[in-house]
PDB file of N, CA and C in Angstrom:
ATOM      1  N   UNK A   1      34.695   5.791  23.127  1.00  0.00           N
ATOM      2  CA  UNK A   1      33.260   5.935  22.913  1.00  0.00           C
ATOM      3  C   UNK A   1      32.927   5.723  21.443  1.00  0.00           C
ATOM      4  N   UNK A   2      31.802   5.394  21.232  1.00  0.00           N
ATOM      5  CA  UNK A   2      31.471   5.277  20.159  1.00  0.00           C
ATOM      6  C   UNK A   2      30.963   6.088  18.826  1.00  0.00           C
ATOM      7  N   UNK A   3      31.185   6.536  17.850  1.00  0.00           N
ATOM      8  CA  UNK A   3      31.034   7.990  17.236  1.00  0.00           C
ATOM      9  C   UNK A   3      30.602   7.089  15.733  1.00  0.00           C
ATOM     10  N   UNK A   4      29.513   7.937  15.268  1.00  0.00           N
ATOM     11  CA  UNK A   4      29.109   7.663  14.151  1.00  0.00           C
ATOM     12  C   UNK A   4      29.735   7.290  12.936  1.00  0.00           C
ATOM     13  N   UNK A   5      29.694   5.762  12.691  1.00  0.00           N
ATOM     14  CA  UNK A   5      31.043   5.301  11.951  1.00  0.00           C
ATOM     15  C   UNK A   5      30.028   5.405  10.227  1.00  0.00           C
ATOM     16  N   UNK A   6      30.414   6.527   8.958  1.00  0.00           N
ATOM     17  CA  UNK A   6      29.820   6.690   8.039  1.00  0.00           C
ATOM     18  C   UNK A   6      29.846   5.584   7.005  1.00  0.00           C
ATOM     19  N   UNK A   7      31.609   4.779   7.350  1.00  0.00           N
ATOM     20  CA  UNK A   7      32.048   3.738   6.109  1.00  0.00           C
ATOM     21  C   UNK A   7      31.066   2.255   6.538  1.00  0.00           C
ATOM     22  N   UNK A   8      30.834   2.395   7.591  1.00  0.00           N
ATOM     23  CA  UNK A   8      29.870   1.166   8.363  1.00  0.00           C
ATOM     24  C   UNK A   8      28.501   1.236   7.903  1.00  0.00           C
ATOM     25  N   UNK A   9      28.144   3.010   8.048  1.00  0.00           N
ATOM     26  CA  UNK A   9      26.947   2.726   7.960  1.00  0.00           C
ATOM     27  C   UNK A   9      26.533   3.484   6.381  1.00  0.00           C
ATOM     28  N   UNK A  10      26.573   2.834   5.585  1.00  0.00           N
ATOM     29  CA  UNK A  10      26.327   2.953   4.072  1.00  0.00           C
ATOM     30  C   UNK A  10      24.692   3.477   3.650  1.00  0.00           C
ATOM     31  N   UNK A  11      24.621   4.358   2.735  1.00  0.00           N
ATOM     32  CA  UNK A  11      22.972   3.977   2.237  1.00  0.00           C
ATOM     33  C   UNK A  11      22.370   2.727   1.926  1.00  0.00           C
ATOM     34  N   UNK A  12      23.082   1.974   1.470  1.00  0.00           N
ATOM     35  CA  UNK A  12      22.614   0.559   1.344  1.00  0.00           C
ATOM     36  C   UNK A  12      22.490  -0.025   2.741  1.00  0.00           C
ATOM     37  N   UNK A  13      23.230   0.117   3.750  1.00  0.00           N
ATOM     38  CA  UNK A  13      22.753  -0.620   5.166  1.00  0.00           C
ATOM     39  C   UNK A  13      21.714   0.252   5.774  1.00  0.00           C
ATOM     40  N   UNK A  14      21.841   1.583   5.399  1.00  0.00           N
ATOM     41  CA  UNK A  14      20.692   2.721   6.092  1.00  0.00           C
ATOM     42  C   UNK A  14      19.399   2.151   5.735  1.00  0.00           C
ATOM     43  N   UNK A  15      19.744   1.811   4.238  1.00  0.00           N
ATOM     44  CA  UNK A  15      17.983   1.235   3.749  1.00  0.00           C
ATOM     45  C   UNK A  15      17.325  -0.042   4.069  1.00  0.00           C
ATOM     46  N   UNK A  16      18.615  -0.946   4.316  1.00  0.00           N
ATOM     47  CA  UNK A  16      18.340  -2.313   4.922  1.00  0.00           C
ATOM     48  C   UNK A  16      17.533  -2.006   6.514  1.00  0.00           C
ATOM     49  N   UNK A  17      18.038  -1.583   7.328  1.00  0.00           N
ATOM     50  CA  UNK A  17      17.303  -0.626   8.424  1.00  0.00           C
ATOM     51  C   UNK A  17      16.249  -0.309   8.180  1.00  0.00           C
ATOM     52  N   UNK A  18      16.178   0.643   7.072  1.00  0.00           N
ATOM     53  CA  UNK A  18      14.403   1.297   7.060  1.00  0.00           C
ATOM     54  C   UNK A  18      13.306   0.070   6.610  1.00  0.00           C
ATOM     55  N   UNK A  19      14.105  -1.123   5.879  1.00  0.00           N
ATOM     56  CA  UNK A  19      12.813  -1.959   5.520  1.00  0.00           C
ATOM     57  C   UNK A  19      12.874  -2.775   6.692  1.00  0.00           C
ATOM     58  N   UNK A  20      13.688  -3.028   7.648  1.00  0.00           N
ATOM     59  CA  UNK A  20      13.770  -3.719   9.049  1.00  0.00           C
ATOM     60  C   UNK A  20      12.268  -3.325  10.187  1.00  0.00           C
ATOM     61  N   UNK A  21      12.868  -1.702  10.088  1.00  0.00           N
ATOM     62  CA  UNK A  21      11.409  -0.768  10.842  1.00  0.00           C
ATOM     63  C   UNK A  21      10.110  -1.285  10.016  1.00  0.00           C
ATOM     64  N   UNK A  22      10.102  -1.404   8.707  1.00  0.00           N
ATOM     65  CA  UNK A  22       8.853  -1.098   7.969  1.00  0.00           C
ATOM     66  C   UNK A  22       8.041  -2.546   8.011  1.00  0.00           C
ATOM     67  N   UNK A  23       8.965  -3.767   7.992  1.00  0.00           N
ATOM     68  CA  UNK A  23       8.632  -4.636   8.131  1.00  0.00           C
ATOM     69  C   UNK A  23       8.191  -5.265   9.532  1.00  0.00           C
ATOM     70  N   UNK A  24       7.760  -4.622  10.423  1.00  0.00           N
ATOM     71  CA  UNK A  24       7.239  -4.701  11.633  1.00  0.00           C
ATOM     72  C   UNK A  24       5.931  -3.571  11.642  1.00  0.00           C
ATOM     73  N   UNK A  25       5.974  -3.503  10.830  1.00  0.00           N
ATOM     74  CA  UNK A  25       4.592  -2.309  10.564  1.00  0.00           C
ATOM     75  C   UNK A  25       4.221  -1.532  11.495  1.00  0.00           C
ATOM     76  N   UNK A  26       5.731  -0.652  11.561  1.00  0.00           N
ATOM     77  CA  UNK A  26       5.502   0.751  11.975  1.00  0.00           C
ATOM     78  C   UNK A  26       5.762   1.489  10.484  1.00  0.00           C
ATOM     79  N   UNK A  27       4.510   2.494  10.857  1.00  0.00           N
ATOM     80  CA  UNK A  27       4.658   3.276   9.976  1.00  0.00           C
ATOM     81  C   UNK A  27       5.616   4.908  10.016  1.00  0.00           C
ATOM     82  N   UNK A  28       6.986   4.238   9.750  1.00  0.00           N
ATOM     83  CA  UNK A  28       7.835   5.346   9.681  1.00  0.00           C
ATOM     84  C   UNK A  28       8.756   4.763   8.555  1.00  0.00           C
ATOM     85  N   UNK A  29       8.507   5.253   7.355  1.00  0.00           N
ATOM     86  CA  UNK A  29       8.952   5.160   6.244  1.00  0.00           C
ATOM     87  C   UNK A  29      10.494   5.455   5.585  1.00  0.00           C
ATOM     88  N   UNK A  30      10.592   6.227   6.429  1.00  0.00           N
ATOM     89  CA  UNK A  30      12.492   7.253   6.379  1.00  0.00           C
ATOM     90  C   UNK A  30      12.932   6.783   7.662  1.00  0.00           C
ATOM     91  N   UNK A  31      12.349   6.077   8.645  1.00  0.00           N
ATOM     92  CA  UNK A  31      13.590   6.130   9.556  1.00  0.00           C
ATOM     93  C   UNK A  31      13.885   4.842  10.119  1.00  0.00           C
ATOM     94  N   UNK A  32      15.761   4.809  10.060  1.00  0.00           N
ATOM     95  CA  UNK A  32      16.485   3.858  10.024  1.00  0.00           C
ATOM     96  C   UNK A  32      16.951   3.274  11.724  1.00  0.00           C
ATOM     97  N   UNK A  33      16.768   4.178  12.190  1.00  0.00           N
ATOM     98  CA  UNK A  33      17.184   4.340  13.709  1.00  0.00           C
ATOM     99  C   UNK A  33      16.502   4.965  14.754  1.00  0.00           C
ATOM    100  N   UNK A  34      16.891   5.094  15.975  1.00  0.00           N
ATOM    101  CA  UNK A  34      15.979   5.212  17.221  1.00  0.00           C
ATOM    102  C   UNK A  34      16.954   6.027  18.313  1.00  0.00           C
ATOM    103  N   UNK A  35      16.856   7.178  18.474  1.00  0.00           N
ATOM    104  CA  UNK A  35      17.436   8.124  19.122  1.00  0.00           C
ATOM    105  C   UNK A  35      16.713   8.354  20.533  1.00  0.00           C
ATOM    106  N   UNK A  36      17.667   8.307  21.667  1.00  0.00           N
ATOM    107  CA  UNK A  36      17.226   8.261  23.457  1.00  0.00           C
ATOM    108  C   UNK A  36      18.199   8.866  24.150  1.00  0.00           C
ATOM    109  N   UNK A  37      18.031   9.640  24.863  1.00  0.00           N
ATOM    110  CA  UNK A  37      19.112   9.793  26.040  1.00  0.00           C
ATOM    111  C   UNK A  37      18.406   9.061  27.040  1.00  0.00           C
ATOM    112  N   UNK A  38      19.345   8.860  28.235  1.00  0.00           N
ATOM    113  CA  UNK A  38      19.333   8.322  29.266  1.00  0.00           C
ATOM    114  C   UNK A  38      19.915   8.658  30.724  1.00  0.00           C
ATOM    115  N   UNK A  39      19.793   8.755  31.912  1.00  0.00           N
ATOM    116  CA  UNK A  39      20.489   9.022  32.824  1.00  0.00           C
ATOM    117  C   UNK A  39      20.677   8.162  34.031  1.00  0.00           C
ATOM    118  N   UNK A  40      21.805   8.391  34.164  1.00  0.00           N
ATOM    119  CA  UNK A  40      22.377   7.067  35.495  1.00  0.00           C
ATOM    120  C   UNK A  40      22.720   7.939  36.715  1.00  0.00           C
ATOM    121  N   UNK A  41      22.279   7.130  37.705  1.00  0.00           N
ATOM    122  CA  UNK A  41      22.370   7.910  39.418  1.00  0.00           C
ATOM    123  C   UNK A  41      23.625   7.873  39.291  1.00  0.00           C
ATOM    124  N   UNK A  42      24.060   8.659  39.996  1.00  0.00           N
ATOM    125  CA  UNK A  42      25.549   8.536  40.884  1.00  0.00           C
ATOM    126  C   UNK A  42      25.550   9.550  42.026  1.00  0.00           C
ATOM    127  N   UNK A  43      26.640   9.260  42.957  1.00  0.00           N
ATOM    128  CA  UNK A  43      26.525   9.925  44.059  1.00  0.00           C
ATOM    129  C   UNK A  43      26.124  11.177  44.136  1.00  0.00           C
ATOM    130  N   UNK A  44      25.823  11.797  45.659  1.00  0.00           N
ATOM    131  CA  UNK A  44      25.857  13.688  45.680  1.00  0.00           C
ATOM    132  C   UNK A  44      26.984  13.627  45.550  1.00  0.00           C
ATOM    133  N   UNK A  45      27.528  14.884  44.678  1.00  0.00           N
ATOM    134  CA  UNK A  45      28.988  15.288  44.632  1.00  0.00           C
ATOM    135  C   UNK A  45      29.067  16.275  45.566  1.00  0.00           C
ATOM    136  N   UNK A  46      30.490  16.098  45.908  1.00  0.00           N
ATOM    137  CA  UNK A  46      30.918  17.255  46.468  1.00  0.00           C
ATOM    138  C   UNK A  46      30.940  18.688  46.477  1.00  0.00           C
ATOM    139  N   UNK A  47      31.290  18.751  45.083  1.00  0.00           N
ATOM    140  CA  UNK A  47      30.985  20.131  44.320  1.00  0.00           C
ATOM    141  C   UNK A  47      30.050  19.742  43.302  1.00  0.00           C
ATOM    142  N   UNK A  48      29.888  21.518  42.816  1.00  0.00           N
ATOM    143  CA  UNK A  48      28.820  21.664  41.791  1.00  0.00           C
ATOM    144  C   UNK A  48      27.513  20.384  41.854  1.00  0.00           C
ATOM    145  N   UNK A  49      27.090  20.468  43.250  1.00  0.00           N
ATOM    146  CA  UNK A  49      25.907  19.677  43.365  1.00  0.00           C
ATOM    147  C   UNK A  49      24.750  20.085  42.055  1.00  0.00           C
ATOM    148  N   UNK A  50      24.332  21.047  42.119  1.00  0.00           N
ATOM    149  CA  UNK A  50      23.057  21.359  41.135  1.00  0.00           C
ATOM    150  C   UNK A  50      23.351  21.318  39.785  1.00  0.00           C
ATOM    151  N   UNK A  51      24.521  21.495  39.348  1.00  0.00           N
ATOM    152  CA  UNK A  51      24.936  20.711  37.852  1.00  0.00           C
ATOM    153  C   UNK A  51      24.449  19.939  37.452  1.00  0.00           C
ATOM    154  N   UNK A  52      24.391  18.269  38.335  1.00  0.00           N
ATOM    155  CA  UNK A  52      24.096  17.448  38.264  1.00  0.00           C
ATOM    156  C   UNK A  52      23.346  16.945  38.896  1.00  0.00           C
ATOM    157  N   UNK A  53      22.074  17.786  39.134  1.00  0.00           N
ATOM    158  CA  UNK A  53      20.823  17.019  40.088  1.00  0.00           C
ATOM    159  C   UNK A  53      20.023  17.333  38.785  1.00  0.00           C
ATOM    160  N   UNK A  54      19.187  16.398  38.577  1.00  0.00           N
ATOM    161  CA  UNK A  54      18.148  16.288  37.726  1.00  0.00           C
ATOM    162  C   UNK A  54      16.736  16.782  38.536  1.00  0.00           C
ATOM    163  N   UNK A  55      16.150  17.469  37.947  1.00  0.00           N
ATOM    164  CA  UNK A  55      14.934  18.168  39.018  1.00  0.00           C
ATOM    165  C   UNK A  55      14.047  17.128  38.190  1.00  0.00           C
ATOM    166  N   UNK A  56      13.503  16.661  37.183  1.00  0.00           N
ATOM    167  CA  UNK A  56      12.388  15.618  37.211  1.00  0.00           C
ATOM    168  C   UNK A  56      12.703  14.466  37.817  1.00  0.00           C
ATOM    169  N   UNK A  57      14.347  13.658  37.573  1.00  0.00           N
ATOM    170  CA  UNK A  57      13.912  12.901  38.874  1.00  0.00           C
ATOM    171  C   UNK A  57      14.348  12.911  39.942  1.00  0.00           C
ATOM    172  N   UNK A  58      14.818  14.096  40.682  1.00  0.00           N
ATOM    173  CA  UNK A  58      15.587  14.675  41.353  1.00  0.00           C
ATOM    174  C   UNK A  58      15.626  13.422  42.106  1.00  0.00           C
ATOM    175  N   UNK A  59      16.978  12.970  41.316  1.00  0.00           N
ATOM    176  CA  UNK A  59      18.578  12.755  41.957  1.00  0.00           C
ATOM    177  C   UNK A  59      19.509  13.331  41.309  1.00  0.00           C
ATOM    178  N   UNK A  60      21.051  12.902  41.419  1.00  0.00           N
ATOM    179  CA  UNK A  60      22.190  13.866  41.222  1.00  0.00           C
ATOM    180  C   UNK A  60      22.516  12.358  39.957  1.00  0.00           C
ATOM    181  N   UNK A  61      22.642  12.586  38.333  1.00  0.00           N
ATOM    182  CA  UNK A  61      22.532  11.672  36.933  1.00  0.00           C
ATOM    183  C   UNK A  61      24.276  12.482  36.195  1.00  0.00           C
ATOM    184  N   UNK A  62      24.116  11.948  35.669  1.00  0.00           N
ATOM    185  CA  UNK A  62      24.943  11.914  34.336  1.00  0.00           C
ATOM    186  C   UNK A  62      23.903  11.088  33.460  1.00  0.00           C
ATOM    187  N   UNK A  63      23.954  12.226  32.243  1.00  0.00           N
ATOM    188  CA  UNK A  63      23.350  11.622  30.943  1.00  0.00           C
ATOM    189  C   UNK A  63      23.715  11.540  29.520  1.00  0.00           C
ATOM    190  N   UNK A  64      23.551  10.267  28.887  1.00  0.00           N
ATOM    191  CA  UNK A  64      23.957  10.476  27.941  1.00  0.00           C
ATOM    192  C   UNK A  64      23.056   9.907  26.505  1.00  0.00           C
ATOM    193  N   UNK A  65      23.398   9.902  25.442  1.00  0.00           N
ATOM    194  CA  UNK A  65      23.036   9.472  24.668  1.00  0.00           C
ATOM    195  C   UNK A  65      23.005   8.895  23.116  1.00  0.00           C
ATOM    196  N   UNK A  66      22.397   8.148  22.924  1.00  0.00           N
ATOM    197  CA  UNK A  66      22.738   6.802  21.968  1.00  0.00           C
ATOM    198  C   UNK A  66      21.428   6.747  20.503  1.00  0.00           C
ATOM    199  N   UNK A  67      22.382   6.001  19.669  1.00  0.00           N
ATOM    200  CA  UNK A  67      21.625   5.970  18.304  1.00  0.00           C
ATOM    201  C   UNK A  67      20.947   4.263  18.172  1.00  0.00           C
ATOM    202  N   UNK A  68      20.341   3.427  18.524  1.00  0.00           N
ATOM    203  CA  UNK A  68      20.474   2.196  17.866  1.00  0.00           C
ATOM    204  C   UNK A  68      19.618   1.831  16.608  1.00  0.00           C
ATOM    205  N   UNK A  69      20.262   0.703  15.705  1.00  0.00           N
ATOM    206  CA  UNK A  69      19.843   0.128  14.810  1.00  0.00           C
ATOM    207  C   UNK A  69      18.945  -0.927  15.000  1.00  0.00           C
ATOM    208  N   UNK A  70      18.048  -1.016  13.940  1.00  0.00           N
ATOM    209  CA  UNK A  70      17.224  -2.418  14.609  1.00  0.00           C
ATOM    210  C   UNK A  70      17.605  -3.794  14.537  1.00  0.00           C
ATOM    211  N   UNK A  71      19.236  -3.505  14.478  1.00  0.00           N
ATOM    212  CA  UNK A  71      19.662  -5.274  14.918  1.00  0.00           C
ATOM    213  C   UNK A  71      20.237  -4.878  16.287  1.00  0.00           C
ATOM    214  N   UNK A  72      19.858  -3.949  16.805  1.00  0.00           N
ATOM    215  CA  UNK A  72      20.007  -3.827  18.372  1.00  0.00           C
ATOM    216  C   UNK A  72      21.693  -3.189  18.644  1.00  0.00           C
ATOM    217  N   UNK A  73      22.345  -2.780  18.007  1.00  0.00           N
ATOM    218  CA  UNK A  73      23.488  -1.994  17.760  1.00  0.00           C
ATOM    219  C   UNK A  73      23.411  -0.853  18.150  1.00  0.00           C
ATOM    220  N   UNK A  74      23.843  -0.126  18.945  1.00  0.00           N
ATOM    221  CA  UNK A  74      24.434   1.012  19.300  1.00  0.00           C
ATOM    222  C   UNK A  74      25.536   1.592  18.299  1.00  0.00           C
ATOM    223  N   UNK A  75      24.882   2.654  17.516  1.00  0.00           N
ATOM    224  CA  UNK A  75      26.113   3.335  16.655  1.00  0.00           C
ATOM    225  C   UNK A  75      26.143   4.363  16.182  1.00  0.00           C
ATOM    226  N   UNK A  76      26.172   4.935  17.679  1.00  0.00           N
ATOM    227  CA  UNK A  76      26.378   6.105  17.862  1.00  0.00           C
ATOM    228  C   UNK A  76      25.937   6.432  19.433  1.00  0.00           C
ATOM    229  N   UNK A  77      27.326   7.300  20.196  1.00  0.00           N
ATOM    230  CA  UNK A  77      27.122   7.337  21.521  1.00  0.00           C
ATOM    231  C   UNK A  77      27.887   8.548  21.528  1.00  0.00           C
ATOM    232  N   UNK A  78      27.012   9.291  22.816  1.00  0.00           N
ATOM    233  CA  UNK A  78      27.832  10.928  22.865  1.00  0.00           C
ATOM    234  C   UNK A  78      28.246  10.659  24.744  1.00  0.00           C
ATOM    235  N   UNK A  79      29.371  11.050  25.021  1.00  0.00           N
ATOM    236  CA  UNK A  79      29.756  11.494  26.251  1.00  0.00           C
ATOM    237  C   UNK A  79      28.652  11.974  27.108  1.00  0.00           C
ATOM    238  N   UNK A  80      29.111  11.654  28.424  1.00  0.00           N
ATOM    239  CA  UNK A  80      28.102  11.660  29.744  1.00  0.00           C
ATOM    240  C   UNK A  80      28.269  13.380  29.687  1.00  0.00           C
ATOM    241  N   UNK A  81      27.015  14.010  30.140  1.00  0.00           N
ATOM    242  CA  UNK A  81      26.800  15.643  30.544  1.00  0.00           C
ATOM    243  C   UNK A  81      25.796  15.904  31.585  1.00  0.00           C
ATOM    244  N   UNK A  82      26.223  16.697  31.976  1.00  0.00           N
ATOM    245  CA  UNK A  82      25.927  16.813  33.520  1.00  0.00           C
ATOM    246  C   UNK A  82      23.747  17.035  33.620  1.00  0.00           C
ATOM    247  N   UNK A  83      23.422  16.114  34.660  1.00  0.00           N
ATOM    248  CA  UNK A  83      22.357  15.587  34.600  1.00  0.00           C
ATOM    249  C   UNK A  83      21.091  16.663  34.546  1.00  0.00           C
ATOM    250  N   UNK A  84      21.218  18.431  34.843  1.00  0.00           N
ATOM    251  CA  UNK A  84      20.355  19.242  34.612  1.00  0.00           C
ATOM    252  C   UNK A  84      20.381  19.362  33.293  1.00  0.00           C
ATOM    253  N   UNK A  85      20.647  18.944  31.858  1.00  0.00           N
ATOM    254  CA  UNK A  85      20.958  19.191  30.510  1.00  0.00           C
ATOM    255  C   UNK A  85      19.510  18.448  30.056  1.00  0.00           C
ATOM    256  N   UNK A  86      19.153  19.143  29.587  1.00  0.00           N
ATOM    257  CA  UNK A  86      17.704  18.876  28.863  1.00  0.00           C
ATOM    258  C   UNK A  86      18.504  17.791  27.492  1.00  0.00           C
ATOM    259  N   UNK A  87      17.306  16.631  27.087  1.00  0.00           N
ATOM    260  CA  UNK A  87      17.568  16.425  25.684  1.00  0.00           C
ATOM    261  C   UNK A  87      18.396  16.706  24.805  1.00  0.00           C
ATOM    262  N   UNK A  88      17.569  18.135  24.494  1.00  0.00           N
ATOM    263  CA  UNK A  88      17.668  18.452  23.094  1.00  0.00           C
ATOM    264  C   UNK A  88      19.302  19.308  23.003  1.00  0.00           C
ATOM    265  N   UNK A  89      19.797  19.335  24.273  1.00  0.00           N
ATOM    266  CA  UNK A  89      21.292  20.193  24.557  1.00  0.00           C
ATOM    267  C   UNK A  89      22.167  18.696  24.595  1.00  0.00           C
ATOM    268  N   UNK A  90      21.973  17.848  24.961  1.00  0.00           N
ATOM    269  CA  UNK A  90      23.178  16.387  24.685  1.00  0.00           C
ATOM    270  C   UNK A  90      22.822  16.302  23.235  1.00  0.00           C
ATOM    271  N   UNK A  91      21.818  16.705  22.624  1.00  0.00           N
ATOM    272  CA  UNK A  91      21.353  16.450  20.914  1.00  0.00           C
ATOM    273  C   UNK A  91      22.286  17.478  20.409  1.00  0.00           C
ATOM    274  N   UNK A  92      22.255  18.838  20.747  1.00  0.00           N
ATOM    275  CA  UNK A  92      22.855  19.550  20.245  1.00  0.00           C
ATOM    276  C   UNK A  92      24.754  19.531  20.431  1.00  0.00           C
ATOM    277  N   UNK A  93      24.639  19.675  21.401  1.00  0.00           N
ATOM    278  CA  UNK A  93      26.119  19.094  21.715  1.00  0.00           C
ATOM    279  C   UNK A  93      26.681  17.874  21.263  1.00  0.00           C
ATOM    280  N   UNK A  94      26.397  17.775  21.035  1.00  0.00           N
ATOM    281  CA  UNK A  94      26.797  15.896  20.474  1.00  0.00           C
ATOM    282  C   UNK A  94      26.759  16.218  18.864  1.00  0.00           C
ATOM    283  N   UNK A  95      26.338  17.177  18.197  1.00  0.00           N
ATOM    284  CA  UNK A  95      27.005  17.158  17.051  1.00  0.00           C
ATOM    285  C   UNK A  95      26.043  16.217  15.805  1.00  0.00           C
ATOM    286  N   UNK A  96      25.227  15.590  16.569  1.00  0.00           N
ATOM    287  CA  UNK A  96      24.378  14.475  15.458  1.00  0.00           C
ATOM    288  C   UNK A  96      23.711  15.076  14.287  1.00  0.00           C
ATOM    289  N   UNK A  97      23.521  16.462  14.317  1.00  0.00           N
ATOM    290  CA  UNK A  97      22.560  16.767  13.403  1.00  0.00           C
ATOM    291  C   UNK A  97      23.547  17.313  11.780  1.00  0.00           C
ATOM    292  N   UNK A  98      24.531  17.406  12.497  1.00  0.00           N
ATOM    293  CA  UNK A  98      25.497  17.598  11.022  1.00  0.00           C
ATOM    294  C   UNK A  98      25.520  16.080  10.500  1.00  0.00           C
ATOM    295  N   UNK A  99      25.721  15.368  11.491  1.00  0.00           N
ATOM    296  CA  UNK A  99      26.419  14.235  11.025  1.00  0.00           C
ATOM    297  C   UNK A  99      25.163  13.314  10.256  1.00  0.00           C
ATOM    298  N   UNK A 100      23.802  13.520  10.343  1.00  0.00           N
ATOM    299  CA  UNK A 100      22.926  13.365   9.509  1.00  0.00           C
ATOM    300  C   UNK A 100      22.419  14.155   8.725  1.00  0.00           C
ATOM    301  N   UNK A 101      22.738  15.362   8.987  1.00  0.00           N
ATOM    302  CA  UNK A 101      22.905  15.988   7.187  1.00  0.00           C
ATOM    303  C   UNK A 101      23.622  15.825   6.293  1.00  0.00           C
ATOM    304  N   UNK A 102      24.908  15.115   6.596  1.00  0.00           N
ATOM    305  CA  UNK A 102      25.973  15.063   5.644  1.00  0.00           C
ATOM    306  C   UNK A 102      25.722  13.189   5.419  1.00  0.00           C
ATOM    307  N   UNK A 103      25.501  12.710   5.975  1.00  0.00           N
ATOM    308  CA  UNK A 103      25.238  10.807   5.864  1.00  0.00           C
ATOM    309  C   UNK A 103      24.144   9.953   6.303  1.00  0.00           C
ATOM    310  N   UNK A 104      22.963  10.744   6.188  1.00  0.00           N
ATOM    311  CA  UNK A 104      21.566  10.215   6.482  1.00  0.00           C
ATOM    312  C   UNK A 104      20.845  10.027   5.036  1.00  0.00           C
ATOM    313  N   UNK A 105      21.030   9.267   4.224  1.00  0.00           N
ATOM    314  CA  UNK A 105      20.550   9.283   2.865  1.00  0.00           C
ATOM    315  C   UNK A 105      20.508   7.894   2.089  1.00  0.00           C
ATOM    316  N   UNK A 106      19.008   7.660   2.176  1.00  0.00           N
ATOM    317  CA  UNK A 106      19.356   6.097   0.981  1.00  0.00           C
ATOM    318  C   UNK A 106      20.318   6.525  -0.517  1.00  0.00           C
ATOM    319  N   UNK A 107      20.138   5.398  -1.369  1.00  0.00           N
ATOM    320  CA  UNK A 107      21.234   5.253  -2.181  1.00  0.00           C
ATOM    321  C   UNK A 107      20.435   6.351  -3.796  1.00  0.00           C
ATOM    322  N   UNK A 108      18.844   6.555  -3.183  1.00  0.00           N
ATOM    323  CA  UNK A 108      18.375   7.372  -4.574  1.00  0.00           C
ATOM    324  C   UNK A 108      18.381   8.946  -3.859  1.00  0.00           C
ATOM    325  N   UNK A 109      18.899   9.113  -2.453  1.00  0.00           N
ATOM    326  CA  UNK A 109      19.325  10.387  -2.304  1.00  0.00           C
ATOM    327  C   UNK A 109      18.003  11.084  -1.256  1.00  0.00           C
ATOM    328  N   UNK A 110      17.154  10.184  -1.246  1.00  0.00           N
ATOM    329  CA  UNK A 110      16.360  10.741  -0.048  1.00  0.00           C
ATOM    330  C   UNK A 110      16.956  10.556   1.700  1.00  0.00           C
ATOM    331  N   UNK A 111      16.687  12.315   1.869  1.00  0.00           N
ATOM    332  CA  UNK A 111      17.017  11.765   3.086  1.00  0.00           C
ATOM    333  C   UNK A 111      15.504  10.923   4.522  1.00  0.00           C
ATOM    334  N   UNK A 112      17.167  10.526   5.231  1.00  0.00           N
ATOM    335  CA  UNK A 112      16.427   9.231   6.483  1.00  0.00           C
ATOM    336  C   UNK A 112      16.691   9.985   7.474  1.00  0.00           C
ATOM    337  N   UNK A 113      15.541   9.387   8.518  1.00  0.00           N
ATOM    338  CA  UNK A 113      15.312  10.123  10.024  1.00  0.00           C
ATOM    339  C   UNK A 113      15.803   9.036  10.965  1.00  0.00           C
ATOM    340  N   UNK A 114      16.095   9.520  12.151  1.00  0.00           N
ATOM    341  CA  UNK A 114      15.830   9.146  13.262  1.00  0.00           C
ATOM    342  C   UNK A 114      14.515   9.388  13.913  1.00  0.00           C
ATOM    343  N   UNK A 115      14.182   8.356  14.681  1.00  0.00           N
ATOM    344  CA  UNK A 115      12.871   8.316  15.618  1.00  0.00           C
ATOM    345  C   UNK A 115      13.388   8.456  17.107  1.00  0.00           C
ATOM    346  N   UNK A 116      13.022   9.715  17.242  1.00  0.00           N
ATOM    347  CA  UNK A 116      13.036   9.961  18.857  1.00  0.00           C
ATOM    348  C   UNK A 116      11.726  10.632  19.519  1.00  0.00           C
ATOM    349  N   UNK A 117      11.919  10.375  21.009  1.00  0.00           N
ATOM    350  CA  UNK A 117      11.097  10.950  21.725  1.00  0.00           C
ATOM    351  C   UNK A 117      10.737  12.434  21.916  1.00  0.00           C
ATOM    352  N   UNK A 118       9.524  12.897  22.372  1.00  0.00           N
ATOM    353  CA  UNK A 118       9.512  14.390  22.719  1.00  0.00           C
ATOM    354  C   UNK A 118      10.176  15.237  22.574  1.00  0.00           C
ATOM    355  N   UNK A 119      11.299  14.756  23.575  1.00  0.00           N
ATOM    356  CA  UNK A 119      12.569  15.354  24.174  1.00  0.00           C
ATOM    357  C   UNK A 119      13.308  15.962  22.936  1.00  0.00           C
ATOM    358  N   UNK A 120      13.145  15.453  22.159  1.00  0.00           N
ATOM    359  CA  UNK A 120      13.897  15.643  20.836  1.00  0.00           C
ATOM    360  C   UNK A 120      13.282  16.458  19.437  1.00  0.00           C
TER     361      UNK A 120
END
């Protein structure tokens, strides 16, 4: 799986990103990337059915979720969790929020956001 690679993603490429967003004139000034979970059907299980039934779209999901860049890169992906898991618990579990406190920063030291939904 894919895990937030820091030597890849530099303040100098973080900022190349933010003028990528800016230059499409959205106005989000700090952020380099675009944060989503997602969920995929899969069968009723056998066991622990309600684990994995999603009550908004009640079917039985695995979900997971992803960071992309605006050259359409995925970089950053957290393991599938069982499909009743709200958002902001694959956000939390997944560890992302250290990992952009410690390497979310252009090169004069401001920090950069991610753009996510509600959920988040």
């Amino acid at each position: 799986l894919l895990h937030f690679d820091h030597q890849h993603l530099t303040p100098e490429r973080l900022e190349t990103f933010t003028r990528a967003i800016n230059a499409k004139m959205i106005p989000l000034r700090t952020c380099w990337g675009f944060l989503d979970g997602t969920v995929r059907p899969i069968a009723r299980p056998v066991r622990r059915q309600r684990t994995y039934y999603n009550g908004w779209k009640r079917i039985h999901v695995l979900k997971y979720q992803a960071v992309v860049t605006p050259d359409g890169l995925i970089v950053h992906f957290y393991e599938p969790l069982e499909g009743r898991r709200h958002d902001i618990h694959v956000y939390r579990e997944s560890g992302l929020q250290q990992i952009l406190e410690q390497y979310s920063f252009d090169r004069s030291g401001t920090p950069l956001v991610l753009y996510g939904d509600a959920g988040y």
